[in-house]
PDBML (XML) file of the C-alpha atoms, coordinates in Angstrom:
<?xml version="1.0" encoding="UTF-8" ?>
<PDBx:datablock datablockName="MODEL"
   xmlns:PDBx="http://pdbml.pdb.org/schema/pdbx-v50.xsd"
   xmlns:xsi="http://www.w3.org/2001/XMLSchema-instance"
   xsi:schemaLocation="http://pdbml.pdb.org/schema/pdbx-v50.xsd pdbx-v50.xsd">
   <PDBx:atom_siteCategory>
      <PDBx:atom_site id="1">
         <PDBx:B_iso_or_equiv>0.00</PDBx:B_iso_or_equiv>
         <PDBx:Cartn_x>-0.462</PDBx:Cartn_x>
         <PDBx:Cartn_y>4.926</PDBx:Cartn_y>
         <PDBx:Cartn_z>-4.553</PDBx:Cartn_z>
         <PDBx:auth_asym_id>A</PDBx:auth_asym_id>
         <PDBx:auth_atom_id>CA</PDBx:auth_atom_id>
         <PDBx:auth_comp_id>UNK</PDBx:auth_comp_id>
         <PDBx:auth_seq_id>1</PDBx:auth_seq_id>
         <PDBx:group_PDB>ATOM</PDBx:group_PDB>
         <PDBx:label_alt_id xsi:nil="true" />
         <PDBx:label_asym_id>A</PDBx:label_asym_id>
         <PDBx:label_atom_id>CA</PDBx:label_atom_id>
         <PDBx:label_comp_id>UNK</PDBx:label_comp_id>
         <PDBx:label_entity_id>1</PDBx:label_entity_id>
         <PDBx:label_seq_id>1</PDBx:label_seq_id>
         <PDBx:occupancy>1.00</PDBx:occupancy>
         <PDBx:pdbx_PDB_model_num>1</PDBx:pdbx_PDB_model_num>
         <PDBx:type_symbol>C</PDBx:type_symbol>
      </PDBx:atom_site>
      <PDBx:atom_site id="2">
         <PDBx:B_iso_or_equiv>0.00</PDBx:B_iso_or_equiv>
         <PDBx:Cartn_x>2.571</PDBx:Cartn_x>
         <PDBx:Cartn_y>2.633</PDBx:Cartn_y>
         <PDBx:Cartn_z>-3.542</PDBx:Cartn_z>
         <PDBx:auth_asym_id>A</PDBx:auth_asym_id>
         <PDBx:auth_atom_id>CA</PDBx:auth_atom_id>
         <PDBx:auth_comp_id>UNK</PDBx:auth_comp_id>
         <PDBx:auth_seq_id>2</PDBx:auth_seq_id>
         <PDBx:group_PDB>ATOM</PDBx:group_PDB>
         <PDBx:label_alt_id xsi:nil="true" />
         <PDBx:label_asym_id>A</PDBx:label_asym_id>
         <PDBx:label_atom_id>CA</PDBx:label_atom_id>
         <PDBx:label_comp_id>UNK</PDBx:label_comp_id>
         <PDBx:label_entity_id>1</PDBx:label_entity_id>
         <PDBx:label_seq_id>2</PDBx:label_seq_id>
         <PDBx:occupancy>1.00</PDBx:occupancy>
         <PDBx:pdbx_PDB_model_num>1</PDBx:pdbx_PDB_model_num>
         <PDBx:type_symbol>C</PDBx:type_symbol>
      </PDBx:atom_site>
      <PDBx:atom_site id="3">
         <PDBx:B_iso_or_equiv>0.00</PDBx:B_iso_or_equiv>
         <PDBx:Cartn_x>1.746</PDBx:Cartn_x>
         <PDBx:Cartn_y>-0.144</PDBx:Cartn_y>
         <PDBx:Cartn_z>-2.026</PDBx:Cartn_z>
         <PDBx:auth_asym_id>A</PDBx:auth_asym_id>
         <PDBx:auth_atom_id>CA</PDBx:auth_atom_id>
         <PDBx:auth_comp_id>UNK</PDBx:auth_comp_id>
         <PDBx:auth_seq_id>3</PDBx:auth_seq_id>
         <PDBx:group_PDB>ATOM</PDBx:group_PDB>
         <PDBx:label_alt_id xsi:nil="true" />
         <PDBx:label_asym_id>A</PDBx:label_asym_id>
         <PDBx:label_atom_id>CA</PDBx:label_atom_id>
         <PDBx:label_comp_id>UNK</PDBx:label_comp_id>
         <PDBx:label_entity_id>1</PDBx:label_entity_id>
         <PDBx:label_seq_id>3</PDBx:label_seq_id>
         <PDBx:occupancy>1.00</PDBx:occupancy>
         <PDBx:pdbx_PDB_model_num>1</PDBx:pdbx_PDB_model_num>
         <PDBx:type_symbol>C</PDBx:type_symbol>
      </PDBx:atom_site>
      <PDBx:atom_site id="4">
         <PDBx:B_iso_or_equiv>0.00</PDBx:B_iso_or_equiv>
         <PDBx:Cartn_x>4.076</PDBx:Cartn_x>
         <PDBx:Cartn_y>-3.446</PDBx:Cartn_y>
         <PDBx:Cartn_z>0.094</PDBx:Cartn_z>
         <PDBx:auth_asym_id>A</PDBx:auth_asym_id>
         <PDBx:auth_atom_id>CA</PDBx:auth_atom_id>
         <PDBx:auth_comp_id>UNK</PDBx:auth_comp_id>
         <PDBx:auth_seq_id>4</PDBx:auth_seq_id>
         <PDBx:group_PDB>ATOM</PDBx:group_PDB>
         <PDBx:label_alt_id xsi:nil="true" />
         <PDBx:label_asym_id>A</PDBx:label_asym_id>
         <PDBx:label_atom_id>CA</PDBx:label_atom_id>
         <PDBx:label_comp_id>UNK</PDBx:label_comp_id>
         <PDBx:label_entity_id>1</PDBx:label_entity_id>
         <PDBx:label_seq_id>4</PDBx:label_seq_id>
         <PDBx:occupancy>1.00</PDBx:occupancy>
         <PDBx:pdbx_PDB_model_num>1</PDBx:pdbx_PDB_model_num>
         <PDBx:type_symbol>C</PDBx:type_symbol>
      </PDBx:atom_site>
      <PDBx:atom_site id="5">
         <PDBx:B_iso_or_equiv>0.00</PDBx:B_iso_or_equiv>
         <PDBx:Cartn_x>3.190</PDBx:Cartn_x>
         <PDBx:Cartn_y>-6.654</PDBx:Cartn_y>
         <PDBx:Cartn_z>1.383</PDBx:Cartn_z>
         <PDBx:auth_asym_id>A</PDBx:auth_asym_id>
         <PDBx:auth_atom_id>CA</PDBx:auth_atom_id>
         <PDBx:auth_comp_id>UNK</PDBx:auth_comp_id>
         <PDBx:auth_seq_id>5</PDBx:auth_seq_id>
         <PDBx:group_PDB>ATOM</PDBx:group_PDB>
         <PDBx:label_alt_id xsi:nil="true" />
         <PDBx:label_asym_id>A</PDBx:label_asym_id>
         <PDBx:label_atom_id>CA</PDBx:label_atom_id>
         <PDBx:label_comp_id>UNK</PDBx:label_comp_id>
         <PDBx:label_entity_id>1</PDBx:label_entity_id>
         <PDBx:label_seq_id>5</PDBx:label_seq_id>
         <PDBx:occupancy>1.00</PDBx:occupancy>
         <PDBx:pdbx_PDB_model_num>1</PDBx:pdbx_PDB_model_num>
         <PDBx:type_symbol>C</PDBx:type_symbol>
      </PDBx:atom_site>
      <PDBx:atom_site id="6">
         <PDBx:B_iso_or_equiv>0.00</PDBx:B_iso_or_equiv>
         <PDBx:Cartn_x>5.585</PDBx:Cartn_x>
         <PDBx:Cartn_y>-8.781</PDBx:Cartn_y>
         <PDBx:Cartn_z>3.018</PDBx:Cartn_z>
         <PDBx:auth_asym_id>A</PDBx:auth_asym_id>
         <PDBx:auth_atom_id>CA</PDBx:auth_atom_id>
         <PDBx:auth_comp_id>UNK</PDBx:auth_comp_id>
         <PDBx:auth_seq_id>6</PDBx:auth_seq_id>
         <PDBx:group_PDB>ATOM</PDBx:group_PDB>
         <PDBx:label_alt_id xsi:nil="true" />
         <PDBx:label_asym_id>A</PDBx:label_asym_id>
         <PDBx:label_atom_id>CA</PDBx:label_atom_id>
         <PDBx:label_comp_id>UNK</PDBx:label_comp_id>
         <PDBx:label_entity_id>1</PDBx:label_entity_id>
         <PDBx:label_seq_id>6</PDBx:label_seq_id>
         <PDBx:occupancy>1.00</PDBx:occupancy>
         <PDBx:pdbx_PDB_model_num>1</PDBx:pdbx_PDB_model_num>
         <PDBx:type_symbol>C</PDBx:type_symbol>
      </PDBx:atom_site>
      <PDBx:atom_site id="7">
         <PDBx:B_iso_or_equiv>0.00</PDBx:B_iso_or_equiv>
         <PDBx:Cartn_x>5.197</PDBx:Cartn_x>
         <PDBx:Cartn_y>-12.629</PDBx:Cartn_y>
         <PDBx:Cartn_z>2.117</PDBx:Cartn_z>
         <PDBx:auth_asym_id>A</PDBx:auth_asym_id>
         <PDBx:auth_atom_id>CA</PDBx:auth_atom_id>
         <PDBx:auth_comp_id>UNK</PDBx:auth_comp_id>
         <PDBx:auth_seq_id>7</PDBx:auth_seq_id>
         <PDBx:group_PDB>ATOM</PDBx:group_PDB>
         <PDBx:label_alt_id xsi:nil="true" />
         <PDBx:label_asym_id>A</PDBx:label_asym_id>
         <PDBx:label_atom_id>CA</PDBx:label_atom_id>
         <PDBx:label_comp_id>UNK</PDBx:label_comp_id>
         <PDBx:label_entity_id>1</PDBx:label_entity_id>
         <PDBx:label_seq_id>7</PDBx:label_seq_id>
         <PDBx:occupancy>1.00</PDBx:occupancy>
         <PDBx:pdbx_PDB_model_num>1</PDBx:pdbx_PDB_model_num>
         <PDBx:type_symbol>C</PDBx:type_symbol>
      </PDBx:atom_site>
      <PDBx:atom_site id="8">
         <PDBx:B_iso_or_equiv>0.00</PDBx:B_iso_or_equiv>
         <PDBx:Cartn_x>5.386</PDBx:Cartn_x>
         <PDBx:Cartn_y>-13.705</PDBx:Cartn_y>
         <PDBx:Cartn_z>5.411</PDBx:Cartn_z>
         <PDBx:auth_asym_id>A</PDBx:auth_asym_id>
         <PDBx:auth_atom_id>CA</PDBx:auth_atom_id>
         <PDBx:auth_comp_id>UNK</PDBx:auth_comp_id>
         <PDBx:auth_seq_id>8</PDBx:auth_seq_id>
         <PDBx:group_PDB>ATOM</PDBx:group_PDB>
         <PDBx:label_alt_id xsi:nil="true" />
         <PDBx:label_asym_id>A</PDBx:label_asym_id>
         <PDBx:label_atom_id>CA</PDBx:label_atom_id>
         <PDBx:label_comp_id>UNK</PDBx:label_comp_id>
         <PDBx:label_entity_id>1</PDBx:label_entity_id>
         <PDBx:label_seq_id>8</PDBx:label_seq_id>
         <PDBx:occupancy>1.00</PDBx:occupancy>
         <PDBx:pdbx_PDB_model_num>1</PDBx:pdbx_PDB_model_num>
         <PDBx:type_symbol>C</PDBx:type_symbol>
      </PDBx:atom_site>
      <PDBx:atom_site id="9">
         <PDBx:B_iso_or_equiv>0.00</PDBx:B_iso_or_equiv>
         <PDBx:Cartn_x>2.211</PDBx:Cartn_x>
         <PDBx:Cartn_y>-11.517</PDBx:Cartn_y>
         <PDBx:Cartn_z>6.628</PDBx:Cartn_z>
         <PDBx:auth_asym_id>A</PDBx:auth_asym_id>
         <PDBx:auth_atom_id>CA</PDBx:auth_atom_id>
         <PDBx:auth_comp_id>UNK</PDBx:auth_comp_id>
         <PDBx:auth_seq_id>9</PDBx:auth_seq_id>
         <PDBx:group_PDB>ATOM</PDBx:group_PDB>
         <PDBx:label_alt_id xsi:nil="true" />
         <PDBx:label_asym_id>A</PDBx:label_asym_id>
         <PDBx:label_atom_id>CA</PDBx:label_atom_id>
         <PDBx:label_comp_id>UNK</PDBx:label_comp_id>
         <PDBx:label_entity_id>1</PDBx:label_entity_id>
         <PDBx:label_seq_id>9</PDBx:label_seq_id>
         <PDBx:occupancy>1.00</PDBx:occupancy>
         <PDBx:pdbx_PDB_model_num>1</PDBx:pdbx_PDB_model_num>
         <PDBx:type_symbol>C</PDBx:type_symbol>
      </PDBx:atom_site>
      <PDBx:atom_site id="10">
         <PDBx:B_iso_or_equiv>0.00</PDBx:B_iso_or_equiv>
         <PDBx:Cartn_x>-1.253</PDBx:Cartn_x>
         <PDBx:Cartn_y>-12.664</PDBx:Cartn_y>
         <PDBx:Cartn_z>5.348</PDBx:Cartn_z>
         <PDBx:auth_asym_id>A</PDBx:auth_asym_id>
         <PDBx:auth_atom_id>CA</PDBx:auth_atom_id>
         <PDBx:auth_comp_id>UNK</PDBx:auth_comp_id>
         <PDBx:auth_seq_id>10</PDBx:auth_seq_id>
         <PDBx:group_PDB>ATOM</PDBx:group_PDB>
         <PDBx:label_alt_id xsi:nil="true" />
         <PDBx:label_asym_id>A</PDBx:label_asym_id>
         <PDBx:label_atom_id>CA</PDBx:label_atom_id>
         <PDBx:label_comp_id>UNK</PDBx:label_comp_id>
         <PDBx:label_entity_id>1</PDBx:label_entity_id>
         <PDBx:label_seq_id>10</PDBx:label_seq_id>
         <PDBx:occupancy>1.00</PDBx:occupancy>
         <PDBx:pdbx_PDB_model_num>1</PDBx:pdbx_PDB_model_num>
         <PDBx:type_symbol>C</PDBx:type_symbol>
      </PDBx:atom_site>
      <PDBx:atom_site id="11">
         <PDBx:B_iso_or_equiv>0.00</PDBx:B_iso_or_equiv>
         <PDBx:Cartn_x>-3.028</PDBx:Cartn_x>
         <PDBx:Cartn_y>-8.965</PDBx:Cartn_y>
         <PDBx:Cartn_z>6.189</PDBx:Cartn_z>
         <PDBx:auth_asym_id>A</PDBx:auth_asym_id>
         <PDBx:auth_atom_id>CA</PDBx:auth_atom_id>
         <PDBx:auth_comp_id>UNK</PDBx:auth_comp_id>
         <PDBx:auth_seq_id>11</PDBx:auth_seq_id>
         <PDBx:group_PDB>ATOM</PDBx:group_PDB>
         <PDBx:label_alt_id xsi:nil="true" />
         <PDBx:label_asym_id>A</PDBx:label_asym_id>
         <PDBx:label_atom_id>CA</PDBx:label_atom_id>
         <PDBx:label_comp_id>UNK</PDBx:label_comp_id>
         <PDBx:label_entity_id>1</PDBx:label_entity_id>
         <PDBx:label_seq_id>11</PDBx:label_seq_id>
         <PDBx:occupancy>1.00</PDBx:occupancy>
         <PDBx:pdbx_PDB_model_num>1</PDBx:pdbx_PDB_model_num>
         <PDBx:type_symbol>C</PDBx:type_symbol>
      </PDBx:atom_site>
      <PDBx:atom_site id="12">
         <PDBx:B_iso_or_equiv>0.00</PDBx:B_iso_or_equiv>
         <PDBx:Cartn_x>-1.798</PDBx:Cartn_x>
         <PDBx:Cartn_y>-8.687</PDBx:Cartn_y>
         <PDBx:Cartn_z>2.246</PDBx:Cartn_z>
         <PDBx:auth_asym_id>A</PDBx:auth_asym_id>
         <PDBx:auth_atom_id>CA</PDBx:auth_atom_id>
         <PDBx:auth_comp_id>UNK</PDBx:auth_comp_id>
         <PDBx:auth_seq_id>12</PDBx:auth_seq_id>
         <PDBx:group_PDB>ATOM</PDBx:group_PDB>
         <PDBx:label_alt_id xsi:nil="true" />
         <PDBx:label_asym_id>A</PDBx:label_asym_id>
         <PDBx:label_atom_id>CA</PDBx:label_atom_id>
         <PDBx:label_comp_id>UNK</PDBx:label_comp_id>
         <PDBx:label_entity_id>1</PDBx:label_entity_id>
         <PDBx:label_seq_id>12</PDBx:label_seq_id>
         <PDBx:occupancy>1.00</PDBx:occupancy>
         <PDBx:pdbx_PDB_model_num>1</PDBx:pdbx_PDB_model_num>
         <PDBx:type_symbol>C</PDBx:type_symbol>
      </PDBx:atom_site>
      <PDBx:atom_site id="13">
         <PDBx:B_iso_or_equiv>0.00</PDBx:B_iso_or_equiv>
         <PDBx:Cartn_x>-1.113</PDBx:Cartn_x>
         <PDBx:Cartn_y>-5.143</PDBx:Cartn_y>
         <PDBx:Cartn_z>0.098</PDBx:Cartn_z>
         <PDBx:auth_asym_id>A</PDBx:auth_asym_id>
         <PDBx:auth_atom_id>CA</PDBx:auth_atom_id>
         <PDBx:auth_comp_id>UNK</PDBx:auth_comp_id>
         <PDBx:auth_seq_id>13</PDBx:auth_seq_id>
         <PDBx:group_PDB>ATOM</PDBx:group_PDB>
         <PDBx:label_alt_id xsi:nil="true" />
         <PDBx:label_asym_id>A</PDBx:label_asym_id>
         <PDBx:label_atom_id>CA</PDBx:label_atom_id>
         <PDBx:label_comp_id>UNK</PDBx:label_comp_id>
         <PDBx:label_entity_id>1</PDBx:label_entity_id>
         <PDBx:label_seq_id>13</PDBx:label_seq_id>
         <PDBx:occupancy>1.00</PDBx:occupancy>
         <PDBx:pdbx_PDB_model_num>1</PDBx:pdbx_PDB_model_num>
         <PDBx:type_symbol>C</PDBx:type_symbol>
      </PDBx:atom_site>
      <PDBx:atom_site id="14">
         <PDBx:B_iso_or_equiv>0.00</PDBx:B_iso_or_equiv>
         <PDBx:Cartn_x>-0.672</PDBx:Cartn_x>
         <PDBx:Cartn_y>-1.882</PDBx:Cartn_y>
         <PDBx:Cartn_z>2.247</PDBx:Cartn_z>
         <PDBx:auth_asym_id>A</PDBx:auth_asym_id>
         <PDBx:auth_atom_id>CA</PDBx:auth_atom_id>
         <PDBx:auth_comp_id>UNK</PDBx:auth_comp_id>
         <PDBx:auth_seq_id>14</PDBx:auth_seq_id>
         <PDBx:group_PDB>ATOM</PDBx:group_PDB>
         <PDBx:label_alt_id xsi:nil="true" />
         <PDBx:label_asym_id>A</PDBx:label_asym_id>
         <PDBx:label_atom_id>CA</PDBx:label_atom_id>
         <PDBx:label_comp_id>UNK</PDBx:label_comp_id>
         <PDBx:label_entity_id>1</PDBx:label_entity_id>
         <PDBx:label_seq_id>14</PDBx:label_seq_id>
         <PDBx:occupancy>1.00</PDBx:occupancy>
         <PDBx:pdbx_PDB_model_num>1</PDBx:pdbx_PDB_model_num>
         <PDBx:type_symbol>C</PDBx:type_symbol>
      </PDBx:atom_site>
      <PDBx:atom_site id="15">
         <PDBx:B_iso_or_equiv>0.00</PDBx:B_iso_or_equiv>
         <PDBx:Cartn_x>0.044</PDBx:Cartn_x>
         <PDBx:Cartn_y>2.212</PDBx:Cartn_y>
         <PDBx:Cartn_z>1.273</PDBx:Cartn_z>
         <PDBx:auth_asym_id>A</PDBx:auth_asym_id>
         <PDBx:auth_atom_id>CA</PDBx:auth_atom_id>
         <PDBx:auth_comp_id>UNK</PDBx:auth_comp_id>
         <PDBx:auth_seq_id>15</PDBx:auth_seq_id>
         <PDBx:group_PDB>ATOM</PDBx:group_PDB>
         <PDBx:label_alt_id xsi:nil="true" />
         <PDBx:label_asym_id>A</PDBx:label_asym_id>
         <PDBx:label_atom_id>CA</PDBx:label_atom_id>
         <PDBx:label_comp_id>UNK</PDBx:label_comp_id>
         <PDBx:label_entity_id>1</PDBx:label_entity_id>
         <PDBx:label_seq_id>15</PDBx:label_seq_id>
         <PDBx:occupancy>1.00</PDBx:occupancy>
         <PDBx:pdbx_PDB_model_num>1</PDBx:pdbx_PDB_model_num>
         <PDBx:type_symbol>C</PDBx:type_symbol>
      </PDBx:atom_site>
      <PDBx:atom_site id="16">
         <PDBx:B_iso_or_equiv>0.00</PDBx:B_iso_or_equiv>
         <PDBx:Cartn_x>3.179</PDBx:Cartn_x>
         <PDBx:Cartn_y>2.765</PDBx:Cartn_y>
         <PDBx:Cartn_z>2.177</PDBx:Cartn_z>
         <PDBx:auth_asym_id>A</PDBx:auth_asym_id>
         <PDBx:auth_atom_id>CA</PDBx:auth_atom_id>
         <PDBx:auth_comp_id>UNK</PDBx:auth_comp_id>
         <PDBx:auth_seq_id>16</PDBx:auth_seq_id>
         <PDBx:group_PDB>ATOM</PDBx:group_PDB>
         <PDBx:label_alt_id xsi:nil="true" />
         <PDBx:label_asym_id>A</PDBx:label_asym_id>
         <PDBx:label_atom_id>CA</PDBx:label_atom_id>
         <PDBx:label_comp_id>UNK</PDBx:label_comp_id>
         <PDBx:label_entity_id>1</PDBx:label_entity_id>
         <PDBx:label_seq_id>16</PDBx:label_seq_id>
         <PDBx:occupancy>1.00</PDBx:occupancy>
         <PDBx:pdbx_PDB_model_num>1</PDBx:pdbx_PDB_model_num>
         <PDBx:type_symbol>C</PDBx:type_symbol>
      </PDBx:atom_site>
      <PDBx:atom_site id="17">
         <PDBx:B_iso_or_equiv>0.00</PDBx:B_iso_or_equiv>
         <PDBx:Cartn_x>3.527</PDBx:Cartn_x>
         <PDBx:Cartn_y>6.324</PDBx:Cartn_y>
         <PDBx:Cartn_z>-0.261</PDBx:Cartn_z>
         <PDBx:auth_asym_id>A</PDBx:auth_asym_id>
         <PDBx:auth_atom_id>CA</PDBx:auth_atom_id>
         <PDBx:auth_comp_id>UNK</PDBx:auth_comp_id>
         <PDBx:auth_seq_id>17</PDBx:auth_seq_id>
         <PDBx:group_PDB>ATOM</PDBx:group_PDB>
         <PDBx:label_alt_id xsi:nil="true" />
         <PDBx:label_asym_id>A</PDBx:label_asym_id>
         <PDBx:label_atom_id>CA</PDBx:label_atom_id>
         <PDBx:label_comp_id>UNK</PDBx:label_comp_id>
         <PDBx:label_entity_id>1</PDBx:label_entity_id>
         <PDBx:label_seq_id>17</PDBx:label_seq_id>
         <PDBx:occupancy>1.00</PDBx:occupancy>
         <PDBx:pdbx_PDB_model_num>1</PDBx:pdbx_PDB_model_num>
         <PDBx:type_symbol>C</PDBx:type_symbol>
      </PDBx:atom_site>
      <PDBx:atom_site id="18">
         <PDBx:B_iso_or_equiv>0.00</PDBx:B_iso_or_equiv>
         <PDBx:Cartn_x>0.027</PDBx:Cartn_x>
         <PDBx:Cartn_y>7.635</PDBx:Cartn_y>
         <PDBx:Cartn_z>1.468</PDBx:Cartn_z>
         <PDBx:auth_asym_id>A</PDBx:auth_asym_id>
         <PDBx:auth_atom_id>CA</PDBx:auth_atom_id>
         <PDBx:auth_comp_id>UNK</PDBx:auth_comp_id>
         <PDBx:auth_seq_id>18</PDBx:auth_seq_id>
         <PDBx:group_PDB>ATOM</PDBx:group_PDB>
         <PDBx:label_alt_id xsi:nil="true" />
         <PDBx:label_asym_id>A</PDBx:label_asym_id>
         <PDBx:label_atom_id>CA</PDBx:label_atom_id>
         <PDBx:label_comp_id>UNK</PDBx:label_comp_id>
         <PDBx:label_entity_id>1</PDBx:label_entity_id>
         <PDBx:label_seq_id>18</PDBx:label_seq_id>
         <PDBx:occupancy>1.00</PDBx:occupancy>
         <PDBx:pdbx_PDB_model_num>1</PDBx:pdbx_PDB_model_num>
         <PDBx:type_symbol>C</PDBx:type_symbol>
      </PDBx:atom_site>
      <PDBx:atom_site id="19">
         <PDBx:B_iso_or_equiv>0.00</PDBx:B_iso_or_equiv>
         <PDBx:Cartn_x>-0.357</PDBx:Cartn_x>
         <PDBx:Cartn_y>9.495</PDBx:Cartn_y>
         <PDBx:Cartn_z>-2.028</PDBx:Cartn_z>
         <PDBx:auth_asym_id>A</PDBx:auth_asym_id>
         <PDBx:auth_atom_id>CA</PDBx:auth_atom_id>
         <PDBx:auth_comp_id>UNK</PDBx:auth_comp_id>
         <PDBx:auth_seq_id>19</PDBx:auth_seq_id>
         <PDBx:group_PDB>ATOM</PDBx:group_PDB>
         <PDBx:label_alt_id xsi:nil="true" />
         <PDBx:label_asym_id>A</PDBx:label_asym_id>
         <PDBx:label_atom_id>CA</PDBx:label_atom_id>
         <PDBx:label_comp_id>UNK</PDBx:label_comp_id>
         <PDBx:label_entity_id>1</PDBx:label_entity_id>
         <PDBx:label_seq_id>19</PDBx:label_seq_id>
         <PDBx:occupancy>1.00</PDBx:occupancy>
         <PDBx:pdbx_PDB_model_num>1</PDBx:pdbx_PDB_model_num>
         <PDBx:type_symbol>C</PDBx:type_symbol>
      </PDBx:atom_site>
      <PDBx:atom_site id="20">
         <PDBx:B_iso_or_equiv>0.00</PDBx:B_iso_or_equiv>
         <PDBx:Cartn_x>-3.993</PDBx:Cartn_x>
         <PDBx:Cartn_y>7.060</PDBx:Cartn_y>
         <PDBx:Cartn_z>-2.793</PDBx:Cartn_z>
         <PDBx:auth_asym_id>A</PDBx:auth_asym_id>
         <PDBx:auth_atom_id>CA</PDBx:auth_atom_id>
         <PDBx:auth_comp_id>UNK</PDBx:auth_comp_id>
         <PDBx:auth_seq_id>20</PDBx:auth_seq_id>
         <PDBx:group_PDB>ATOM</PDBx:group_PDB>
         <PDBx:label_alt_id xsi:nil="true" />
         <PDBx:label_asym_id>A</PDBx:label_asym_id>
         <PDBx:label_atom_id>CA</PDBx:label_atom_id>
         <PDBx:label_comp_id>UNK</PDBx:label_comp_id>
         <PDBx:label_entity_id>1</PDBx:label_entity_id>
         <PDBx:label_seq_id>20</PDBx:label_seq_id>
         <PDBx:occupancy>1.00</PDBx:occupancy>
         <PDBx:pdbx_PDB_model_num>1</PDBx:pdbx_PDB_model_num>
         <PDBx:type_symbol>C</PDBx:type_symbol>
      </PDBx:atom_site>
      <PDBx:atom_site id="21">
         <PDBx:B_iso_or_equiv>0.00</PDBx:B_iso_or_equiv>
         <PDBx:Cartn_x>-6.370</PDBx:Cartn_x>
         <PDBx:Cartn_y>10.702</PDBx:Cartn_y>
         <PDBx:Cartn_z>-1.708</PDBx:Cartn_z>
         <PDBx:auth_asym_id>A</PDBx:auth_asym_id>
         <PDBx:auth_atom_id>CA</PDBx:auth_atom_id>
         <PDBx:auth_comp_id>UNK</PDBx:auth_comp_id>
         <PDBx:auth_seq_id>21</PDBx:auth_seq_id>
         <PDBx:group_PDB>ATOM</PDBx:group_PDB>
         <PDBx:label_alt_id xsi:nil="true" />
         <PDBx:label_asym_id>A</PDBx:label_asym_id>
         <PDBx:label_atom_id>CA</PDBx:label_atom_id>
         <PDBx:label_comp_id>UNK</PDBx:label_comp_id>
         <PDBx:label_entity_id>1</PDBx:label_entity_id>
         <PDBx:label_seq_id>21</PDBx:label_seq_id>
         <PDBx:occupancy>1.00</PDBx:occupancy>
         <PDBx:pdbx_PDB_model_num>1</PDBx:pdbx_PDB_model_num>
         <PDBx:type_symbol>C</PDBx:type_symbol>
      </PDBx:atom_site>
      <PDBx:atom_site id="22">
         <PDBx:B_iso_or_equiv>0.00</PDBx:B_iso_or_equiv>
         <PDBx:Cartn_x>-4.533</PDBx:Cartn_x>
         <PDBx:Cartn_y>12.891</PDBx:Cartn_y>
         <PDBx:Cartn_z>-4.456</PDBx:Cartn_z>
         <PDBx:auth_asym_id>A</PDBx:auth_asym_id>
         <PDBx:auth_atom_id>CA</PDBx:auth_atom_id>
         <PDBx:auth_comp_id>UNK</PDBx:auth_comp_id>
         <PDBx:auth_seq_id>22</PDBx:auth_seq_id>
         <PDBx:group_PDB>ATOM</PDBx:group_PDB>
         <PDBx:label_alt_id xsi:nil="true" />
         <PDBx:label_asym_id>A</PDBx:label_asym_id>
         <PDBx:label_atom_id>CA</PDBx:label_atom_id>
         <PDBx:label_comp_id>UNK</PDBx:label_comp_id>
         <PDBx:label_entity_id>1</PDBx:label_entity_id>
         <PDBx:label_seq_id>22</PDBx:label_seq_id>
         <PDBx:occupancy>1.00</PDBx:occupancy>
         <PDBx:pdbx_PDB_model_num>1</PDBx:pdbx_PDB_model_num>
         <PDBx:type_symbol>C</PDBx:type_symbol>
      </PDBx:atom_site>
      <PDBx:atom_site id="23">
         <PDBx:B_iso_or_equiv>0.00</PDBx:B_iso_or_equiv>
         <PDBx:Cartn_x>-7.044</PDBx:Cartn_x>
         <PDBx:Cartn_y>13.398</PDBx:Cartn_y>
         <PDBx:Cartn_z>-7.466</PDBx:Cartn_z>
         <PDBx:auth_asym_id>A</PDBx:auth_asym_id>
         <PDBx:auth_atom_id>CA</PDBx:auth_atom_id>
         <PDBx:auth_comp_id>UNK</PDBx:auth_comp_id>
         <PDBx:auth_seq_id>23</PDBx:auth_seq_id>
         <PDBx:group_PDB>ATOM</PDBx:group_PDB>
         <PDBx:label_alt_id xsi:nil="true" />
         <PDBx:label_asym_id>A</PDBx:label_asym_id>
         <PDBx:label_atom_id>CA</PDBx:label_atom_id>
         <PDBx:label_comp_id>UNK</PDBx:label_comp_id>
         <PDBx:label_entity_id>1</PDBx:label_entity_id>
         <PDBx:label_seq_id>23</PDBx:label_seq_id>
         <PDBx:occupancy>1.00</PDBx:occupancy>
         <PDBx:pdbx_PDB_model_num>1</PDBx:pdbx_PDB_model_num>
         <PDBx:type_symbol>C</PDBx:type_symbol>
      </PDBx:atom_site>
      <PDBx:atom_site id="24">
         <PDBx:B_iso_or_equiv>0.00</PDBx:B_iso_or_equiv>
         <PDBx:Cartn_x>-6.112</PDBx:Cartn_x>
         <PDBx:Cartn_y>14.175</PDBx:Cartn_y>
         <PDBx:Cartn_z>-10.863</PDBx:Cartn_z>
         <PDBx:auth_asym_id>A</PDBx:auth_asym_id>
         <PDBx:auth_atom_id>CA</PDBx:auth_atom_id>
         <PDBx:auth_comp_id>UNK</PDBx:auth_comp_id>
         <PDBx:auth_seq_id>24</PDBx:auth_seq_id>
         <PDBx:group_PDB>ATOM</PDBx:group_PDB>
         <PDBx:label_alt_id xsi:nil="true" />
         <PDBx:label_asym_id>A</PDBx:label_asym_id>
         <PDBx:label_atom_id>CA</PDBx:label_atom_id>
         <PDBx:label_comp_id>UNK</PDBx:label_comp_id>
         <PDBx:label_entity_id>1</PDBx:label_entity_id>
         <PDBx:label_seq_id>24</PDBx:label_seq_id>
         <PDBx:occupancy>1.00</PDBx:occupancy>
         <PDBx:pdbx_PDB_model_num>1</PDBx:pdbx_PDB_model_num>
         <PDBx:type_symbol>C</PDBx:type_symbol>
      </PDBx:atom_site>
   </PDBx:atom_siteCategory>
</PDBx:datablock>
């Protein structure tokens, strides 16, 4: 999966690609 964070925002690392249910 791709992940972001933005510094400034303490929630931390987020999915931004949405790819984290593919199996392989």
């Amino acid at each position: 999966d791709e992940f972001r964070r933005d510094p400034e925002d303490m929630r931390g690392w987020f999915s931004i690609g949405y790819h984290g249910e593919k199996r392989f």
